[in-house]
C-alpha atoms as a PDB file:
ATOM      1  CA  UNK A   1     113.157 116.624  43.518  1.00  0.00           C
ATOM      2  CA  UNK A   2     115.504 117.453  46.542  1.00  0.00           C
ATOM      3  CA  UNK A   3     117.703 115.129  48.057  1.00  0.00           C
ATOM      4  CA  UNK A   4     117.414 112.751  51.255  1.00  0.00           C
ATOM      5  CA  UNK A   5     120.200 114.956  53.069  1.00  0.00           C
ATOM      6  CA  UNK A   6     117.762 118.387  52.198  1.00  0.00           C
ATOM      7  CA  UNK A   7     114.561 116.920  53.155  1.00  0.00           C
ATOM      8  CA  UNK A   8     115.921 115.493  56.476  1.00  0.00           C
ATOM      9  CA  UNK A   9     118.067 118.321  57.391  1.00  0.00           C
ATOM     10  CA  UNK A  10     116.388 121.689  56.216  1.00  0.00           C
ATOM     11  CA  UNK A  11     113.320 121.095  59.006  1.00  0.00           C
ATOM     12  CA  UNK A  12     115.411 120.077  61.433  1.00  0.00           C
ATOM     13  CA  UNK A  13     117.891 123.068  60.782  1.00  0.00           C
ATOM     14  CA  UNK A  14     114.789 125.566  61.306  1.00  0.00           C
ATOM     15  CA  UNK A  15     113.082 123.971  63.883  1.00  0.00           C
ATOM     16  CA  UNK A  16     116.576 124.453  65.884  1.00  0.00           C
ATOM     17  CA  UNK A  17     116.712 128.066  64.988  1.00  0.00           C
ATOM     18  CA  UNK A  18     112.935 128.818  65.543  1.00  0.00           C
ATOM     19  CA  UNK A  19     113.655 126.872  69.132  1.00  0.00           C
ATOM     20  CA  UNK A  20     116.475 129.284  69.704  1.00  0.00           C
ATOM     21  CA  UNK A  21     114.084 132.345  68.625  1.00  0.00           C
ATOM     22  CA  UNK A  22     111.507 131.278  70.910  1.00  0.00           C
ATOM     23  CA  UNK A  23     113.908 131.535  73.615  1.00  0.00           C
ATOM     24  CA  UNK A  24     115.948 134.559  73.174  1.00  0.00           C
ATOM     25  CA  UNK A  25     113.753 136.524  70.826  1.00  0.00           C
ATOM     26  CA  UNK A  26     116.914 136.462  68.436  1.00  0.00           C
ATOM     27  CA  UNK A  27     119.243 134.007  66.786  1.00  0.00           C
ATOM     28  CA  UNK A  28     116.991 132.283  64.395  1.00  0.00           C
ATOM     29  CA  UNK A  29     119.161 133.204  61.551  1.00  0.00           C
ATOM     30  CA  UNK A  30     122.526 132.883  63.362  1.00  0.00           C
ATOM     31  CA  UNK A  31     121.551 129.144  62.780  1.00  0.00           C
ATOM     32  CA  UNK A  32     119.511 128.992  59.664  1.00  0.00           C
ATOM     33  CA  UNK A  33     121.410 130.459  57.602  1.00  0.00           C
ATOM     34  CA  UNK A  34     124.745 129.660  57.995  1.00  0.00           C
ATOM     35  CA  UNK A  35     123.377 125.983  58.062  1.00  0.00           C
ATOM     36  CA  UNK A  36     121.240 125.918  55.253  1.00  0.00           C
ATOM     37  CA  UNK A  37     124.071 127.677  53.400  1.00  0.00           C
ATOM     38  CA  UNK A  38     125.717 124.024  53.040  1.00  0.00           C
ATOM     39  CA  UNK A  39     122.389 122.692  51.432  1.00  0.00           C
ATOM     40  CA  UNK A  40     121.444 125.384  48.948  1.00  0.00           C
ATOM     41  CA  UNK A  41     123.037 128.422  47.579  1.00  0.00           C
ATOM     42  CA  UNK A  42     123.214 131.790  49.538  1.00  0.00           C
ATOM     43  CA  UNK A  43     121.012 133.793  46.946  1.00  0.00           C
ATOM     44  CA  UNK A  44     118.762 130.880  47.683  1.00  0.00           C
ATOM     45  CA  UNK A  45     118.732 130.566  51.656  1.00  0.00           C
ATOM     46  CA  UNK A  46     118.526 134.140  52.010  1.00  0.00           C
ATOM     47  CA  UNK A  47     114.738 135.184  50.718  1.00  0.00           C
ATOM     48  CA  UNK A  48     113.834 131.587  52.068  1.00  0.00           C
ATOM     49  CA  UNK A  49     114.532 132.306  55.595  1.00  0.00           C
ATOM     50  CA  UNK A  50     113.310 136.161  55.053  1.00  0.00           C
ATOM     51  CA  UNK A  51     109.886 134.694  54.651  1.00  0.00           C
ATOM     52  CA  UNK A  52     110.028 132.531  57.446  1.00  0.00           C
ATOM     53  CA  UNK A  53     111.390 135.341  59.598  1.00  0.00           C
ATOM     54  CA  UNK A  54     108.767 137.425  58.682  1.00  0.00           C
ATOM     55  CA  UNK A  55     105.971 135.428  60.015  1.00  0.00           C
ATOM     56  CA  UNK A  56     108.029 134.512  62.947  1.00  0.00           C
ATOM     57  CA  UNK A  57     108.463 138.138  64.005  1.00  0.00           C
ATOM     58  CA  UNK A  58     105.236 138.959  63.625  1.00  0.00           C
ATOM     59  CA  UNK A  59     104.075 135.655  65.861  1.00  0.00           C
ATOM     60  CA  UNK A  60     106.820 136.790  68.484  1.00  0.00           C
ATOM     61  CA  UNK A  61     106.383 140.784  68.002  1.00  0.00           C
ATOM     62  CA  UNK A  62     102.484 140.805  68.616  1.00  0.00           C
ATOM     63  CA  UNK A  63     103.029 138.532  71.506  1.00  0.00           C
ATOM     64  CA  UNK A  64     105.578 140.553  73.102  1.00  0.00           C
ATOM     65  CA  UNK A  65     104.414 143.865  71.996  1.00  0.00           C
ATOM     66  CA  UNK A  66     103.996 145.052  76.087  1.00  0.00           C
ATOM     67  CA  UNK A  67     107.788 144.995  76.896  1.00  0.00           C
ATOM     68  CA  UNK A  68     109.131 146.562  73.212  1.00  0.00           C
ATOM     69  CA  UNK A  69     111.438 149.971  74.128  1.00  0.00           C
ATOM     70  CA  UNK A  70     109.869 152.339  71.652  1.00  0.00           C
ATOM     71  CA  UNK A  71     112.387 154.844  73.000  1.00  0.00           C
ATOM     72  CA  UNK A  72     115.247 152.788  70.973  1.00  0.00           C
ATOM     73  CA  UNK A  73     113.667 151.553  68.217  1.00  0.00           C
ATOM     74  CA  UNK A  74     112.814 154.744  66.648  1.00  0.00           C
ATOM     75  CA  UNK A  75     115.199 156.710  66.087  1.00  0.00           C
ATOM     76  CA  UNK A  76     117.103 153.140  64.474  1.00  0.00           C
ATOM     77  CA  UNK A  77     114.634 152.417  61.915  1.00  0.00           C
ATOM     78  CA  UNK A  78     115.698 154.868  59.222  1.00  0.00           C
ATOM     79  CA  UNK A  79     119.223 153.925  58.945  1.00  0.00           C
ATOM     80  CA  UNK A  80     118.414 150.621  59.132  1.00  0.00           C
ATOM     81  CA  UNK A  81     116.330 150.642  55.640  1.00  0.00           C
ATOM     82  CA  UNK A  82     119.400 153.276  54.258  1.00  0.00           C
ATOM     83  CA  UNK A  83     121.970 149.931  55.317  1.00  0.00           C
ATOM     84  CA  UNK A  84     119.552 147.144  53.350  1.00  0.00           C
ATOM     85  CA  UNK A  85     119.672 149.280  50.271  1.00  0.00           C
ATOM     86  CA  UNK A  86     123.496 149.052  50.169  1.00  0.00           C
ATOM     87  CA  UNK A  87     123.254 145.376  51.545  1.00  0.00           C
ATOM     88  CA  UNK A  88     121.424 144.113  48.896  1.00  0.00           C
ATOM     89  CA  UNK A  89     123.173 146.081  45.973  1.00  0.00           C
ATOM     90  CA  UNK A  90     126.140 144.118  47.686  1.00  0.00           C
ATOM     91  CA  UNK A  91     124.321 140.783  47.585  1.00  0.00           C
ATOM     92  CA  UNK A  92     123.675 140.978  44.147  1.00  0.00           C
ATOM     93  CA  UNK A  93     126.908 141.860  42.743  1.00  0.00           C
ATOM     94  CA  UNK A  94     129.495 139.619  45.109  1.00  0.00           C
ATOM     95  CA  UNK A  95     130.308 136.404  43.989  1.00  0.00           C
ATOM     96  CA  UNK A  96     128.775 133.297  46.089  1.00  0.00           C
ATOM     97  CA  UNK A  97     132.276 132.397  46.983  1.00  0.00           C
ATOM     98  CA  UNK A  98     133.417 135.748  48.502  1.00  0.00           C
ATOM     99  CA  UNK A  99     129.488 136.137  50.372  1.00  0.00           C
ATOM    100  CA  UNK A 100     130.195 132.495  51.979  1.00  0.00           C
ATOM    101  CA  UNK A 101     133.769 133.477  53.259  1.00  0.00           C
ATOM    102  CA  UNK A 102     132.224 136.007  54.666  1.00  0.00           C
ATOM    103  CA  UNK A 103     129.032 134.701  56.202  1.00  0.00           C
ATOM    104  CA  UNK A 104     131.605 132.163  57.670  1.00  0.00           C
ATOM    105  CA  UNK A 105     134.236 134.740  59.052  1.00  0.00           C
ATOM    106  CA  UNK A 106     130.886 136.497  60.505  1.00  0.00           C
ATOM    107  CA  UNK A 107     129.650 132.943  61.749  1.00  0.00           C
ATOM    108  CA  UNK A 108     133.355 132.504  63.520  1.00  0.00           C
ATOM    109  CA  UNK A 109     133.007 136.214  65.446  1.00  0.00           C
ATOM    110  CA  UNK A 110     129.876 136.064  67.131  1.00  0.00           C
ATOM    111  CA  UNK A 111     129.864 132.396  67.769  1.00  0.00           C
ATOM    112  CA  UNK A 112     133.393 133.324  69.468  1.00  0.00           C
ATOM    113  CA  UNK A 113     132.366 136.072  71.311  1.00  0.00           C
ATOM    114  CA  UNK A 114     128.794 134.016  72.763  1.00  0.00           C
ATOM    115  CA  UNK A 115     130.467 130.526  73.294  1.00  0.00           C
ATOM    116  CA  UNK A 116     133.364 132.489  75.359  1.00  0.00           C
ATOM    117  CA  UNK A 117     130.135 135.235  76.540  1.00  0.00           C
ATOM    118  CA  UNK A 118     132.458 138.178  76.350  1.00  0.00           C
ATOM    119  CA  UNK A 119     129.513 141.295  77.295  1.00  0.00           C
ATOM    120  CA  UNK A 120     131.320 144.186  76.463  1.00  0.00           C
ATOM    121  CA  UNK A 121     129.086 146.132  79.317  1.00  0.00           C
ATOM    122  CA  UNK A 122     129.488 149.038  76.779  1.00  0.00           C
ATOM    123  CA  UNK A 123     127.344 152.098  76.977  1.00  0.00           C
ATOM    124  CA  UNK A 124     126.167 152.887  73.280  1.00  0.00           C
ATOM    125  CA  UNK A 125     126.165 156.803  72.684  1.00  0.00           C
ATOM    126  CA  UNK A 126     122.789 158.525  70.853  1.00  0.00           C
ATOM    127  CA  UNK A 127     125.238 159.668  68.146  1.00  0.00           C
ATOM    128  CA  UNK A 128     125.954 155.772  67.167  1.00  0.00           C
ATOM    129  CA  UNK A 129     122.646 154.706  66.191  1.00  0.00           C
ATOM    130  CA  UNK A 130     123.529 156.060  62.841  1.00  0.00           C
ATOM    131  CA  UNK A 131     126.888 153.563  62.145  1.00  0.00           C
ATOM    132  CA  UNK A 132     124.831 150.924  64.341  1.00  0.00           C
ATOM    133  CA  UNK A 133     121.859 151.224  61.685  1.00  0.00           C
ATOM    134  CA  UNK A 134     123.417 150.841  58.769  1.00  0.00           C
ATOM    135  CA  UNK A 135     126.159 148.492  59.887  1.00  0.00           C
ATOM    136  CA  UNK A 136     122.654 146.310  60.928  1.00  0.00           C
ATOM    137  CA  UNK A 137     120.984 146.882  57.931  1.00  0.00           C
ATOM    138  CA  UNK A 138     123.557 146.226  55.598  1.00  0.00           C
ATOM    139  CA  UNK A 139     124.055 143.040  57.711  1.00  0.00           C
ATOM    140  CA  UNK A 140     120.696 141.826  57.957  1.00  0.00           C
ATOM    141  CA  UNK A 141     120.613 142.046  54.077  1.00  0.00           C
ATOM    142  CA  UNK A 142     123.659 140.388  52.926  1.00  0.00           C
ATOM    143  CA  UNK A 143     123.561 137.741  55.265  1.00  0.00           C
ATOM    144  CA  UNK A 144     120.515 138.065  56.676  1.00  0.00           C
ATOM    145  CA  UNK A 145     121.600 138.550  59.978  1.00  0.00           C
ATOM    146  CA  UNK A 146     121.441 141.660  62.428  1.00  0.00           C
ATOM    147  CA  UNK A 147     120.063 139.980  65.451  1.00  0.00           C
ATOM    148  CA  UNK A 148     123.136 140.714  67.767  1.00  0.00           C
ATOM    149  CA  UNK A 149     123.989 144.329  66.537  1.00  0.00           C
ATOM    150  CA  UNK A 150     120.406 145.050  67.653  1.00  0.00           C
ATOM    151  CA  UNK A 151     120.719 143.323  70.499  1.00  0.00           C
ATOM    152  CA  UNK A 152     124.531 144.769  71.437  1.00  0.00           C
ATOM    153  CA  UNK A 153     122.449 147.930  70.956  1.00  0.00           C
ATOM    154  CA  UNK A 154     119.970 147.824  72.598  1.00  0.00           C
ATOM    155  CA  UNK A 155     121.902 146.161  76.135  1.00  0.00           C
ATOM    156  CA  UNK A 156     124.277 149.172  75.607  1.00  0.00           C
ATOM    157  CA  UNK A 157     121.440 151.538  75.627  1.00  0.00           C
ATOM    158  CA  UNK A 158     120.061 150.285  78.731  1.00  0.00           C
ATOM    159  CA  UNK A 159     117.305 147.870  77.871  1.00  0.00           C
ATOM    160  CA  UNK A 160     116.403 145.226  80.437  1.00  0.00           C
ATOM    161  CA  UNK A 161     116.950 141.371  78.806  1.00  0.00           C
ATOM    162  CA  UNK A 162     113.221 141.552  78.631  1.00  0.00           C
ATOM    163  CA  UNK A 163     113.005 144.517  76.661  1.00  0.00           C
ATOM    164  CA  UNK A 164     115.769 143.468  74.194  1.00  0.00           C
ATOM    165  CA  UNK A 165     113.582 139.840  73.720  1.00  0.00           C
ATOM    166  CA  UNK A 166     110.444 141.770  73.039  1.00  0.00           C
ATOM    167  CA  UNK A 167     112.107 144.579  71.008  1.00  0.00           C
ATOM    168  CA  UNK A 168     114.622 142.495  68.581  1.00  0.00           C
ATOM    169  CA  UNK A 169     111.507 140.707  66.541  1.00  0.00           C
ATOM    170  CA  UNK A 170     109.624 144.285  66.045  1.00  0.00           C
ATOM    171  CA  UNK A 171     112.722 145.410  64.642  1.00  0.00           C
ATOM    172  CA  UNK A 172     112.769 141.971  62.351  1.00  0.00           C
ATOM    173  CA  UNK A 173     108.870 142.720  61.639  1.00  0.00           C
ATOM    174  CA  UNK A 174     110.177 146.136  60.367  1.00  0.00           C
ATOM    175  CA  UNK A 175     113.844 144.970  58.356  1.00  0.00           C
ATOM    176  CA  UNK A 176     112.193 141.186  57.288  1.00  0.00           C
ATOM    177  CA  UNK A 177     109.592 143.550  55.130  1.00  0.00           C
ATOM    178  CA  UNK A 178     111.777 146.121  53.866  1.00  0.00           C
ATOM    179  CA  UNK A 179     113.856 142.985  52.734  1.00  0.00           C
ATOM    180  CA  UNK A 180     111.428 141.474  50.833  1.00  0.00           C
ATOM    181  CA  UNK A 181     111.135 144.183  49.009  1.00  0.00           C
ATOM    182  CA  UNK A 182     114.499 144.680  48.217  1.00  0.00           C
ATOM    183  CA  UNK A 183     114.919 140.825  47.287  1.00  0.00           C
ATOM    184  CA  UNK A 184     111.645 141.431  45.269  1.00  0.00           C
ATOM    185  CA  UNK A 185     113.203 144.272  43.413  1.00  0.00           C
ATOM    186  CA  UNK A 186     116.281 142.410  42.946  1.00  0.00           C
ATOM    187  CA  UNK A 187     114.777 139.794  41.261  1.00  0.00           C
ATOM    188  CA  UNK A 188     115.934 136.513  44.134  1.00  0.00           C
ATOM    189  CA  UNK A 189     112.485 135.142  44.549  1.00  0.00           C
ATOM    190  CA  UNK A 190     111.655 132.475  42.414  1.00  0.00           C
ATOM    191  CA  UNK A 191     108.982 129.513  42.393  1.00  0.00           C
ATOM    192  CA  UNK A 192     110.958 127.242  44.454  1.00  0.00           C
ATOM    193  CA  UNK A 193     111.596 129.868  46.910  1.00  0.00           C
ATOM    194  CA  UNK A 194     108.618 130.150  47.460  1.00  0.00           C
ATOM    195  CA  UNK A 195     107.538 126.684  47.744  1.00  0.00           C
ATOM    196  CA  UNK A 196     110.547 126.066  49.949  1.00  0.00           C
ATOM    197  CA  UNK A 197     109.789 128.728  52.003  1.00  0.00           C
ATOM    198  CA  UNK A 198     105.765 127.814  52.701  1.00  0.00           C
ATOM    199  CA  UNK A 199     107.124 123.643  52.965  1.00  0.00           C
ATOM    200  CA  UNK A 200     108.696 125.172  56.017  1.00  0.00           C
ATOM    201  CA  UNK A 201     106.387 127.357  57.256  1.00  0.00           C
ATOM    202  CA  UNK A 202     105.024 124.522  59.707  1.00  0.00           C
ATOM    203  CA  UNK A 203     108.088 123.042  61.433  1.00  0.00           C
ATOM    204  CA  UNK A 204     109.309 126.761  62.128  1.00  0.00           C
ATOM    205  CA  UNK A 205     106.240 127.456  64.011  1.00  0.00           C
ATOM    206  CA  UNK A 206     106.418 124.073  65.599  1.00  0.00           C
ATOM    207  CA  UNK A 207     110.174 125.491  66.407  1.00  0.00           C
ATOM    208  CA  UNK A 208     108.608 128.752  68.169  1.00  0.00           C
ATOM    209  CA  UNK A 209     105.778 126.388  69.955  1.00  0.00           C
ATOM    210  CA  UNK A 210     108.613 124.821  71.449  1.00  0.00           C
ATOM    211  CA  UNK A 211     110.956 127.935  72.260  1.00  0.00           C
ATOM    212  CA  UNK A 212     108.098 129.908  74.035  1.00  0.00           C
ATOM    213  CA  UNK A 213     107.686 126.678  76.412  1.00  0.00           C
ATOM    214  CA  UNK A 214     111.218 126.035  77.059  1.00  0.00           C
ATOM    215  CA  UNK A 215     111.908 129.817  77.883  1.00  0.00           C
ATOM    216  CA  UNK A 216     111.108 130.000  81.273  1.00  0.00           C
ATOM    217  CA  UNK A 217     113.062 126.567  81.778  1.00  0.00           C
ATOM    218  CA  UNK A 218     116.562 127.000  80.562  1.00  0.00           C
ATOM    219  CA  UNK A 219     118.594 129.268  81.114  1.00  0.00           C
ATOM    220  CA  UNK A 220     119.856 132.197  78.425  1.00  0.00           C
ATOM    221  CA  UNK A 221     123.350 132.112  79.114  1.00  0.00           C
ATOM    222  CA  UNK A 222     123.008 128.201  78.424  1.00  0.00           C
ATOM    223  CA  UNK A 223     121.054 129.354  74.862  1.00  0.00           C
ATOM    224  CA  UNK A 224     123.523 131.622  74.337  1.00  0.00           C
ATOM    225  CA  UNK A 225     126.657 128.970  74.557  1.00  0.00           C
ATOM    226  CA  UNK A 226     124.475 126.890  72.421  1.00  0.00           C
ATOM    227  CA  UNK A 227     124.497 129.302  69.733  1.00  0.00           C
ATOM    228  CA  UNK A 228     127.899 130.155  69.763  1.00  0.00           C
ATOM    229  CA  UNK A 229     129.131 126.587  69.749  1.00  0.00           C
ATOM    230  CA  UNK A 230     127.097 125.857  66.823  1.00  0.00           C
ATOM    231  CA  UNK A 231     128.253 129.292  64.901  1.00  0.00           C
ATOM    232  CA  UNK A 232     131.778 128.424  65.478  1.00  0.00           C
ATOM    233  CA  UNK A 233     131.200 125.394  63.646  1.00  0.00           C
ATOM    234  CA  UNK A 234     129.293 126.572  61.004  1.00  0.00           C
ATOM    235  CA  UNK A 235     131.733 129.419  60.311  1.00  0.00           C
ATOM    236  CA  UNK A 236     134.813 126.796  59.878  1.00  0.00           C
ATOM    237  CA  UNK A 237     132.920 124.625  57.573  1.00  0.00           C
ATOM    238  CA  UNK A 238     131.576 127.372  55.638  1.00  0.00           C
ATOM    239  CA  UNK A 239     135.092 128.955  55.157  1.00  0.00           C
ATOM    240  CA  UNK A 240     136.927 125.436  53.776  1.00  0.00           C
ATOM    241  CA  UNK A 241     133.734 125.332  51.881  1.00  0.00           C
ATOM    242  CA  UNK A 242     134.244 128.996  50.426  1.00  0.00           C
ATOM    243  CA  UNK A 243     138.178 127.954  50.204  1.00  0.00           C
ATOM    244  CA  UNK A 244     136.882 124.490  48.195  1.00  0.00           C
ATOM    245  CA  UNK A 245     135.048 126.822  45.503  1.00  0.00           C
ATOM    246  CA  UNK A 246     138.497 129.153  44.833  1.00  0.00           C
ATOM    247  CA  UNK A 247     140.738 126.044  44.495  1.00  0.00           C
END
């Protein structure tokens, strides 16, 4: 039977991150996992929140389908399944102690770089979709987050903000399947990730409800703040915690 602390604060964790979703069209994981991480082990969180982004994608993908840059996404999709490959043979062989340092150290750099909103303005080259691919895909399988490579990607490509919101979940419909295969293979879904995973099924599509309404309302650079704040704390509890298992 799970605790109080899990049953209170695993719905409310994705809700949050299915809110942020909603609004951006990224960041769901930036919160879920490296928040969920302090209730359940990585190996666990990590084919949880696949499932959950899987159906979200799809919900956002379909509904967003008009603005996706097909130009861009493309010519990123093969590298991208070439960089979960290696991420997962990663995730399987790294101790949980050395994956939560760094989740956390990854938590600490983006939520940095949003909370201060440093936009490098940088114009990404054809030739780096290769490195950007499998630096993303090896990302979005070892700690389940790629959201802001794609999206640094994308912006430096020339995508309009509407674009990149419409774009980033087809590219999750595409890397949340591949990863569920590669978790499958791997052997991390259980019975109780399952069951986790469909328990929370509801409040993260009460979480995207509640994004798609709020998007026209508040601001992005506001969401964006949001997030970073709350990675920057994440990442610094996540580290002592990863420095708690070593001592």
């Amino acid at each position: 039977m799970p605790s109080l602390v899990i049953l209170v604060f695993a719905p409310l964790i994705v809700v949050l991150a299915y809110i942020i979703f909603g609004i951006a069209g990224f960041g769901s994981t930036l919160i879920s996992i490296p928040l969920l991480a302090h209730l359940y082990p990585l190996k666990f969180v990590l084919p949880v929140v696949v499932v959950l982004d899987c159906v979200g994608a799809f919900s956002m993908g379909i509904k967003l389908r008009a603005d996706v840059n097909k130009r861009e996404l493309l010519p990123l999709l093969p590298f991208m399944l070439a960089g979960m490959v290696a991420g997962v043979f990663l995730l399987v062989h790294l101790p949980g102690k050395i994956l939560l340092a760094c989740l956390g150290l990854f938590a600490l750099f983006y939520g940095s770089l949003y909370a201060l909103k440093r936009d490098s303005g940088i114009r990404v080259a054809r030739w780096a979709t290769a490195p950007i691919g499998l630096a993303a895909g090896i990302s979005s399988a070892l700690f389940g987050v790629g959201g802001p490579i794609y999206v640094m990607y994308l912006a430096g490509r020339g995508s309009t903000p509407e674009q990149v919101r419409a774009t980033v979940p087809v590219i999750f419909m595409f890397t949340t399947i591949g990863r569920i295969a590669l978790y499958a293979v791997a052997g991390l879904f259980s019975r109780d990730v399952l069951v986790t995973a469909a328990c929370l099924l509801p409040v993260m599509f009460l979480g995207l409800y509640c994004g798609h309404r709020l998007h026209l309302n508040l601001p992005r650079d506001t969401v964006v703040r949001i997030i970073g704040g709350l990675l920057i704390a994440s990442g610094f509890s996540l580290l002592l915690r990863a420095l708690s298992l070593t001592a």
